[in-house]
C-alpha atoms as a PDB file:
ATOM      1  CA  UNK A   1       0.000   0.000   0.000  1.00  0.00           C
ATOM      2  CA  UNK A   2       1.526   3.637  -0.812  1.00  0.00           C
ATOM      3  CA  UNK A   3       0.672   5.906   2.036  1.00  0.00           C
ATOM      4  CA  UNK A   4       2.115   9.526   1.502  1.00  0.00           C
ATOM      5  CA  UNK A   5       4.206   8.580  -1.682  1.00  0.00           C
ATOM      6  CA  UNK A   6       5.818   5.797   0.530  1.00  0.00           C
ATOM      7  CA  UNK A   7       5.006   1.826   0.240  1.00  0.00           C
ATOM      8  CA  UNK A   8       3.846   0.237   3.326  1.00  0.00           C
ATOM      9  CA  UNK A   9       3.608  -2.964   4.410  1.00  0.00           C
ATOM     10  CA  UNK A  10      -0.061  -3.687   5.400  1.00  0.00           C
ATOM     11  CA  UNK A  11      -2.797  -5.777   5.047  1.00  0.00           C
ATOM     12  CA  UNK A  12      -6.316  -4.467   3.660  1.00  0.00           C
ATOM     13  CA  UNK A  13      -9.230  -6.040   6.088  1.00  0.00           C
ATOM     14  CA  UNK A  14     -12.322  -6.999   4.828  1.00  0.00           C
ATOM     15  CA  UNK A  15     -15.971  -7.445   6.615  1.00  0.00           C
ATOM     16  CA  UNK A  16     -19.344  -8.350   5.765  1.00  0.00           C
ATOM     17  CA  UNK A  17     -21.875  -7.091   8.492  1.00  0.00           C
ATOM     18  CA  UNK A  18     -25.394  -7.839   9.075  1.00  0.00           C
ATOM     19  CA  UNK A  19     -26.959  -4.897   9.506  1.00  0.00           C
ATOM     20  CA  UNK A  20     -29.473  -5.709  12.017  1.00  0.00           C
ATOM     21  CA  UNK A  21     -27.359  -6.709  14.870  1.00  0.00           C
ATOM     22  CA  UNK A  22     -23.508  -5.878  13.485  1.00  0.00           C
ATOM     23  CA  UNK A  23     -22.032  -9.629  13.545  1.00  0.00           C
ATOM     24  CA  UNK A  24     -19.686 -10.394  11.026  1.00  0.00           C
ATOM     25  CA  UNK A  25     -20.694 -12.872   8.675  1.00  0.00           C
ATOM     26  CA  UNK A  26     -17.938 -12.601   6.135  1.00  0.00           C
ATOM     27  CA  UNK A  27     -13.987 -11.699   7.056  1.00  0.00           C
ATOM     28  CA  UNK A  28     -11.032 -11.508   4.737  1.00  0.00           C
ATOM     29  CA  UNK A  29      -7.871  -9.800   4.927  1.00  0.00           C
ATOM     30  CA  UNK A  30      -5.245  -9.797   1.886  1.00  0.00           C
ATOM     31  CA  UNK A  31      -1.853  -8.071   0.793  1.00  0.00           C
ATOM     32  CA  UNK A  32      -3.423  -5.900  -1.911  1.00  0.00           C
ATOM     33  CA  UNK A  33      -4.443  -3.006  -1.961  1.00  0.00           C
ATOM     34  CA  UNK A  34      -7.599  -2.134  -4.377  1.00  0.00           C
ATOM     35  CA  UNK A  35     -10.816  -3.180  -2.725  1.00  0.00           C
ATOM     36  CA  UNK A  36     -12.900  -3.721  -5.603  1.00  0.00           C
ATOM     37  CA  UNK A  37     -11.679  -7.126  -6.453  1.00  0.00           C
ATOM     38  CA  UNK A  38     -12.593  -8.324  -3.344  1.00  0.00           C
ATOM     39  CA  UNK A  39     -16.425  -7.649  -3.944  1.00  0.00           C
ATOM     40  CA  UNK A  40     -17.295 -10.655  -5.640  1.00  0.00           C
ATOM     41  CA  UNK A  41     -15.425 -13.223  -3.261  1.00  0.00           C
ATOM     42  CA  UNK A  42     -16.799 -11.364  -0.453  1.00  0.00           C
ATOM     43  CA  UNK A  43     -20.282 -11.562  -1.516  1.00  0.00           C
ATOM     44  CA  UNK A  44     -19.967 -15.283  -2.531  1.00  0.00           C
ATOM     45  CA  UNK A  45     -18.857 -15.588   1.150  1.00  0.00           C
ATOM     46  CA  UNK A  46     -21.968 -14.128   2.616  1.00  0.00           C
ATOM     47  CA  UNK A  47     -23.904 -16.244   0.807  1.00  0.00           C
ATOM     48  CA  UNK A  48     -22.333 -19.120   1.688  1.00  0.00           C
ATOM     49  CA  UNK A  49     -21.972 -18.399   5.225  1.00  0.00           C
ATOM     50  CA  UNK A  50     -25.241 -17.212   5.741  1.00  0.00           C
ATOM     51  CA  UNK A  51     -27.173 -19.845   3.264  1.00  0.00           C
ATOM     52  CA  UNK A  52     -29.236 -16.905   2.020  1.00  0.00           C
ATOM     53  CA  UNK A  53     -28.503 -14.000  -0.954  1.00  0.00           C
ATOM     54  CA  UNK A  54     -29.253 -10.667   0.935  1.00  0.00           C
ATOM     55  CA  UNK A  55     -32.130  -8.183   0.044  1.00  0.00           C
ATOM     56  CA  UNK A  56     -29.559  -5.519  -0.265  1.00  0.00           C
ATOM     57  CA  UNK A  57     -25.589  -4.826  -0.391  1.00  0.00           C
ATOM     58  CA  UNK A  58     -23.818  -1.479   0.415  1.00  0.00           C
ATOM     59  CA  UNK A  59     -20.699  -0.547  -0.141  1.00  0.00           C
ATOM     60  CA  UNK A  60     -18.116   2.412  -0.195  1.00  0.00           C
ATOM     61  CA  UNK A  61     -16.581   3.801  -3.337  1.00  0.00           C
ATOM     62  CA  UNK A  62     -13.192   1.460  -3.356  1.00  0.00           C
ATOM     63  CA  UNK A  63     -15.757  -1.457  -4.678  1.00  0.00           C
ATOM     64  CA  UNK A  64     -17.286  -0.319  -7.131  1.00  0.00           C
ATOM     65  CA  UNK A  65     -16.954  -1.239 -10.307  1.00  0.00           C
ATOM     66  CA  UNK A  66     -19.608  -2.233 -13.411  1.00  0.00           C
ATOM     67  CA  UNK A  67     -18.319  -6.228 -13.316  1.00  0.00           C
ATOM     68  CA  UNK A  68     -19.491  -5.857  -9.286  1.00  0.00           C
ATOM     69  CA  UNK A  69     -22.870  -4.066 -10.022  1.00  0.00           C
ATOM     70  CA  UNK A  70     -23.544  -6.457 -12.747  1.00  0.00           C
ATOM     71  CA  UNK A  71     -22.168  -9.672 -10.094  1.00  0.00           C
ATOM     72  CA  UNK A  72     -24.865  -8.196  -7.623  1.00  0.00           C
ATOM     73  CA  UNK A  73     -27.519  -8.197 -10.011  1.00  0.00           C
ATOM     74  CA  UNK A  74     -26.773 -11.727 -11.441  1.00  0.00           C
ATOM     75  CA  UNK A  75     -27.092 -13.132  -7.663  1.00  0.00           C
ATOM     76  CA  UNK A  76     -30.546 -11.142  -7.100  1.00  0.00           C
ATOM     77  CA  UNK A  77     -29.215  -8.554  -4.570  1.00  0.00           C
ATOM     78  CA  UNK A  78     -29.729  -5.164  -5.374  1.00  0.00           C
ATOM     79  CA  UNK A  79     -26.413  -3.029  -5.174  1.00  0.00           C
ATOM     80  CA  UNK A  80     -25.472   0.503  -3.586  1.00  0.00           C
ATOM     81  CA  UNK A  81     -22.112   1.077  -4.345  1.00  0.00           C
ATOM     82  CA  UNK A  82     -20.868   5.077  -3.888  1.00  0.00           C
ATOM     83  CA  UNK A  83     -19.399   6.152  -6.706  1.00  0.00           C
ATOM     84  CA  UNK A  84     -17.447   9.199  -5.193  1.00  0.00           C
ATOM     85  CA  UNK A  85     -18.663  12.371  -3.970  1.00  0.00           C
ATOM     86  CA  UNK A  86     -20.435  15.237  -5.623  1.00  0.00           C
ATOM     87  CA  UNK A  87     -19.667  18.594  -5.018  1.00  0.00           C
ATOM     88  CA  UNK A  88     -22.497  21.218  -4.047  1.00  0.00           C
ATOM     89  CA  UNK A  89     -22.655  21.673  -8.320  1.00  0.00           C
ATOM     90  CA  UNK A  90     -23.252  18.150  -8.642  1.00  0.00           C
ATOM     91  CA  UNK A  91     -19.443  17.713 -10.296  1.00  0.00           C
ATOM     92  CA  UNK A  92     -17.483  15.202  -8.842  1.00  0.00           C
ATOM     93  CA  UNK A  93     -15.441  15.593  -5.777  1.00  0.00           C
ATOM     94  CA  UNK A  94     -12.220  14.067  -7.715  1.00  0.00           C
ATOM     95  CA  UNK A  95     -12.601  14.419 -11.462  1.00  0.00           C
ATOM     96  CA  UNK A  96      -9.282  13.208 -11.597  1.00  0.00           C
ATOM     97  CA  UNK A  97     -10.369   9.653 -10.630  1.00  0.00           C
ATOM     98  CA  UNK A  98     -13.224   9.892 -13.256  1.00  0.00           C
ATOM     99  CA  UNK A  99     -12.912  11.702 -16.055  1.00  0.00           C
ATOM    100  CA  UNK A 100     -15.843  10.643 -17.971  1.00  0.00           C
ATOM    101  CA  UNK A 101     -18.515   8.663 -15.993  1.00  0.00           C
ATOM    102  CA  UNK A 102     -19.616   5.632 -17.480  1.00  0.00           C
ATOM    103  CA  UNK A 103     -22.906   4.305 -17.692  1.00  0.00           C
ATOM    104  CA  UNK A 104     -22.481   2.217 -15.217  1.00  0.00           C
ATOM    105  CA  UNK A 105     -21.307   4.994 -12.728  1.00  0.00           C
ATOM    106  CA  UNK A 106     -24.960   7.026 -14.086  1.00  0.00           C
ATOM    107  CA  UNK A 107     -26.869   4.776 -13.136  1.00  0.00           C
ATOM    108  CA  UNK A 108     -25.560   3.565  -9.550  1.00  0.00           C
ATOM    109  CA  UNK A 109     -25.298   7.691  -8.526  1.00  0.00           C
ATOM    110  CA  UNK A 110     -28.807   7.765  -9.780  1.00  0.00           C
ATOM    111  CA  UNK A 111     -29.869   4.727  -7.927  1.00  0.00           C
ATOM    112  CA  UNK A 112     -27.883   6.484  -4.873  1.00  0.00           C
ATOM    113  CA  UNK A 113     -29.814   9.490  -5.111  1.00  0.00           C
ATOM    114  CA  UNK A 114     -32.842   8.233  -5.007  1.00  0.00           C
ATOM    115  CA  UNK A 115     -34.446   8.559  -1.496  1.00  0.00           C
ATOM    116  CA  UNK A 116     -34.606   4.491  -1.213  1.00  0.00           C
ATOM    117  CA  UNK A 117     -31.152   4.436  -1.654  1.00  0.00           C
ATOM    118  CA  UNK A 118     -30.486   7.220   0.178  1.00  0.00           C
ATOM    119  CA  UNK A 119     -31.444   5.886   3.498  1.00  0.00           C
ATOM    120  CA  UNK A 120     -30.326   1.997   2.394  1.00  0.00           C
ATOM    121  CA  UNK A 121     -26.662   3.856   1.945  1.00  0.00           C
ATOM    122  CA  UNK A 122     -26.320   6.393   4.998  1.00  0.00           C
ATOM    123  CA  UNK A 123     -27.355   3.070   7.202  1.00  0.00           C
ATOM    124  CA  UNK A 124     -23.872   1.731   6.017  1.00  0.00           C
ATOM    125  CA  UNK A 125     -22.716   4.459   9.115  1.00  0.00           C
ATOM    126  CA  UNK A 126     -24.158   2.642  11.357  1.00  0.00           C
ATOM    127  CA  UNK A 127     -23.686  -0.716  10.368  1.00  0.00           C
ATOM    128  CA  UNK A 128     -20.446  -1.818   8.594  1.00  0.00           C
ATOM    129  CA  UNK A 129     -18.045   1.489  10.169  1.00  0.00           C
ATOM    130  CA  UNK A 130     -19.177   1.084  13.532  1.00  0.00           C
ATOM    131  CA  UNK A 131     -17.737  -2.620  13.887  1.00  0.00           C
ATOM    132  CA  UNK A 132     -14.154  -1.435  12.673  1.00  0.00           C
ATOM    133  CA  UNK A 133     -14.155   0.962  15.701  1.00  0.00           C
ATOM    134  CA  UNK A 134     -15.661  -1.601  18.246  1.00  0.00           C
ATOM    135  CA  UNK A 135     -12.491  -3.671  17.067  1.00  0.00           C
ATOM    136  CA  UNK A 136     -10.219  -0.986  17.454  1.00  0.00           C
ATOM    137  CA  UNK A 137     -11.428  -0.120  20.835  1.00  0.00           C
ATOM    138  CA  UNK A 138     -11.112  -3.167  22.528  1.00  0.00           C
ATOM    139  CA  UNK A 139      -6.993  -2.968  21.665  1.00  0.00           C
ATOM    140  CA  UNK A 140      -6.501  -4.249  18.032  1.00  0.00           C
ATOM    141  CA  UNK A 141      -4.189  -2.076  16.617  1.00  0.00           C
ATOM    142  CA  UNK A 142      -2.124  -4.453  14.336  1.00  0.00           C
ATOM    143  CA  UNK A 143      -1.785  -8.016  12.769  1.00  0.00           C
ATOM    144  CA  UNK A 144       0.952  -9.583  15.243  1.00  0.00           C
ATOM    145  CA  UNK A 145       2.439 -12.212  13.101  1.00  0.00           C
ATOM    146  CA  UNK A 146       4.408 -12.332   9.583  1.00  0.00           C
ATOM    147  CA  UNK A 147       3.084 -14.032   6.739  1.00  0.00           C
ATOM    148  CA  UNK A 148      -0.053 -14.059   5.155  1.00  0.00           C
ATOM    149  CA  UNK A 149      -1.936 -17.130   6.191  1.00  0.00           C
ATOM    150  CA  UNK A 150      -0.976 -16.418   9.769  1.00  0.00           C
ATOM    151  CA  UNK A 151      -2.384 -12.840   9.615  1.00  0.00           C
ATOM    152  CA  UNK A 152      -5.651 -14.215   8.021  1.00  0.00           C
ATOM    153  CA  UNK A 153      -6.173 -16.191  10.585  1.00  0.00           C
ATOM    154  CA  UNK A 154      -5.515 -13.498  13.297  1.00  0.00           C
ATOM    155  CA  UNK A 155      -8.121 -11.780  11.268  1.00  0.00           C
ATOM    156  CA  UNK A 156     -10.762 -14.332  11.263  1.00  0.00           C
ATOM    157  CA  UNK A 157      -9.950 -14.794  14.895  1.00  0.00           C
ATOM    158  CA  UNK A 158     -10.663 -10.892  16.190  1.00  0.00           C
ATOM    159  CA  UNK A 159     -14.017 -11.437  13.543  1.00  0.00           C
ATOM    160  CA  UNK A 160     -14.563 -14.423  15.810  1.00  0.00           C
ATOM    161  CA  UNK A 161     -14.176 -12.713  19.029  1.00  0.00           C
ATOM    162  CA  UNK A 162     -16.616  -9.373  17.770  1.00  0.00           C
ATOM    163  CA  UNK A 163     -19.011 -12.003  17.196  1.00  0.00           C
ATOM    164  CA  UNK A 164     -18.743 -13.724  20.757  1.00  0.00           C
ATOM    165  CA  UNK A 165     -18.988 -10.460  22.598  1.00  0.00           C
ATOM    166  CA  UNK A 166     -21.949  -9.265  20.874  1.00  0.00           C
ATOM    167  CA  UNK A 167     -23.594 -13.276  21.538  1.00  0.00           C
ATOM    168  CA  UNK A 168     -22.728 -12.574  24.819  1.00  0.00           C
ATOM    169  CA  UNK A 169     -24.011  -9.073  25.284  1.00  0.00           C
ATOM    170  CA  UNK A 170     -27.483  -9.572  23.315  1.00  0.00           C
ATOM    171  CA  UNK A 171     -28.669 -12.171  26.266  1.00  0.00           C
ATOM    172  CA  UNK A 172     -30.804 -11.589  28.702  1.00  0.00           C
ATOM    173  CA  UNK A 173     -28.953 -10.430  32.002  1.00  0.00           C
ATOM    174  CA  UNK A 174     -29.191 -13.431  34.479  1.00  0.00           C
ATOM    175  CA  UNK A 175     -29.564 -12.773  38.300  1.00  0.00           C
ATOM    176  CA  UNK A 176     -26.712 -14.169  40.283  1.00  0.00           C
ATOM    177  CA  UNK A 177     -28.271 -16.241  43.309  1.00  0.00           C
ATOM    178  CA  UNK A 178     -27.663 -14.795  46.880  1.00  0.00           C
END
């Protein structure tokens, strides 16, 4: 990853959240940096891990891409994928990263502006960001071991342990006997 025009060695983290009760029902972490490619086996993980396609699937700007719209659609989940950000003109934030929008891009900012989309996407807040910060906050900083298979299973391990505390935390408080 190139973080202020230096390369660092990192690991980008991927999660799938349910949005209803923030568990993690997808984790994968890799050595590369563009997200978008990640969409697909990320998806196909959710499905199989959760033996159901869901109604809906947000996502921030890094994923999209037409082949992931169109991937969405084929499985029978509808897609919100930003597409950047809009300046108060309605030109885009970085015209640098988009020079000419495609159709693709047209039609997922127009889905994105419509108000069912609209509150669909600005959910994403509270569902997918918040668990990243719950990690955080309980101490994970950084991936302790070297080598990639290691580190993915660190990762799957802290997804494991969000999941257990929030188990653990949704029942019903028990009275300790006198």
């Amino acid at each position: 990853m190139v973080r202020d025009g230096a390369f660092l060695q990192a690991y980008n983290a991927q999660i799938a959240v349910d949005d209803a009760h923030q568990i993690i029902v997808a984790a994968a972490l890799s050595n590369q940096a563009p997200d978008a490619q990640y969409f697909e086996p990320l998806l196909r993980r959710v499905v199989r891990n959760c033996d159901a396609v869901p109604a809906c699937v947000t996502a921030d700007t890094g994923y999209f891409s037409a082949a992931n719209v169109q991937f969405a659609d084929h499985l029978g989940t509808e897609p919100l994928i930003s597409v950047g950000r809009l300046r108060r003109g309605g030109t885009p934030a970085s015209p640098s990263r988009s020079p000419r929008p495609t159709a693709a891009h047209l039609a997922m900012r127009t889905a994105l502006e419509q108000p069912h989309g609209r509150a669909i996407y600005a959910r994403r807040k509270t569902t997918v960001e918040p668990v990243f910060g719950q990690i955080r906050t309980r101490g994970f900083r950084q991936l302790s071991f070297r080598g990639l298979f290691k580190n993915r299973c660190e990762w799957a391990f802290v997804a494991l342990v969000h999941n257990l505390l929030k188990l653990f935390r949704a029942q019903s408080p028990r009275t300790v006997p006198a």
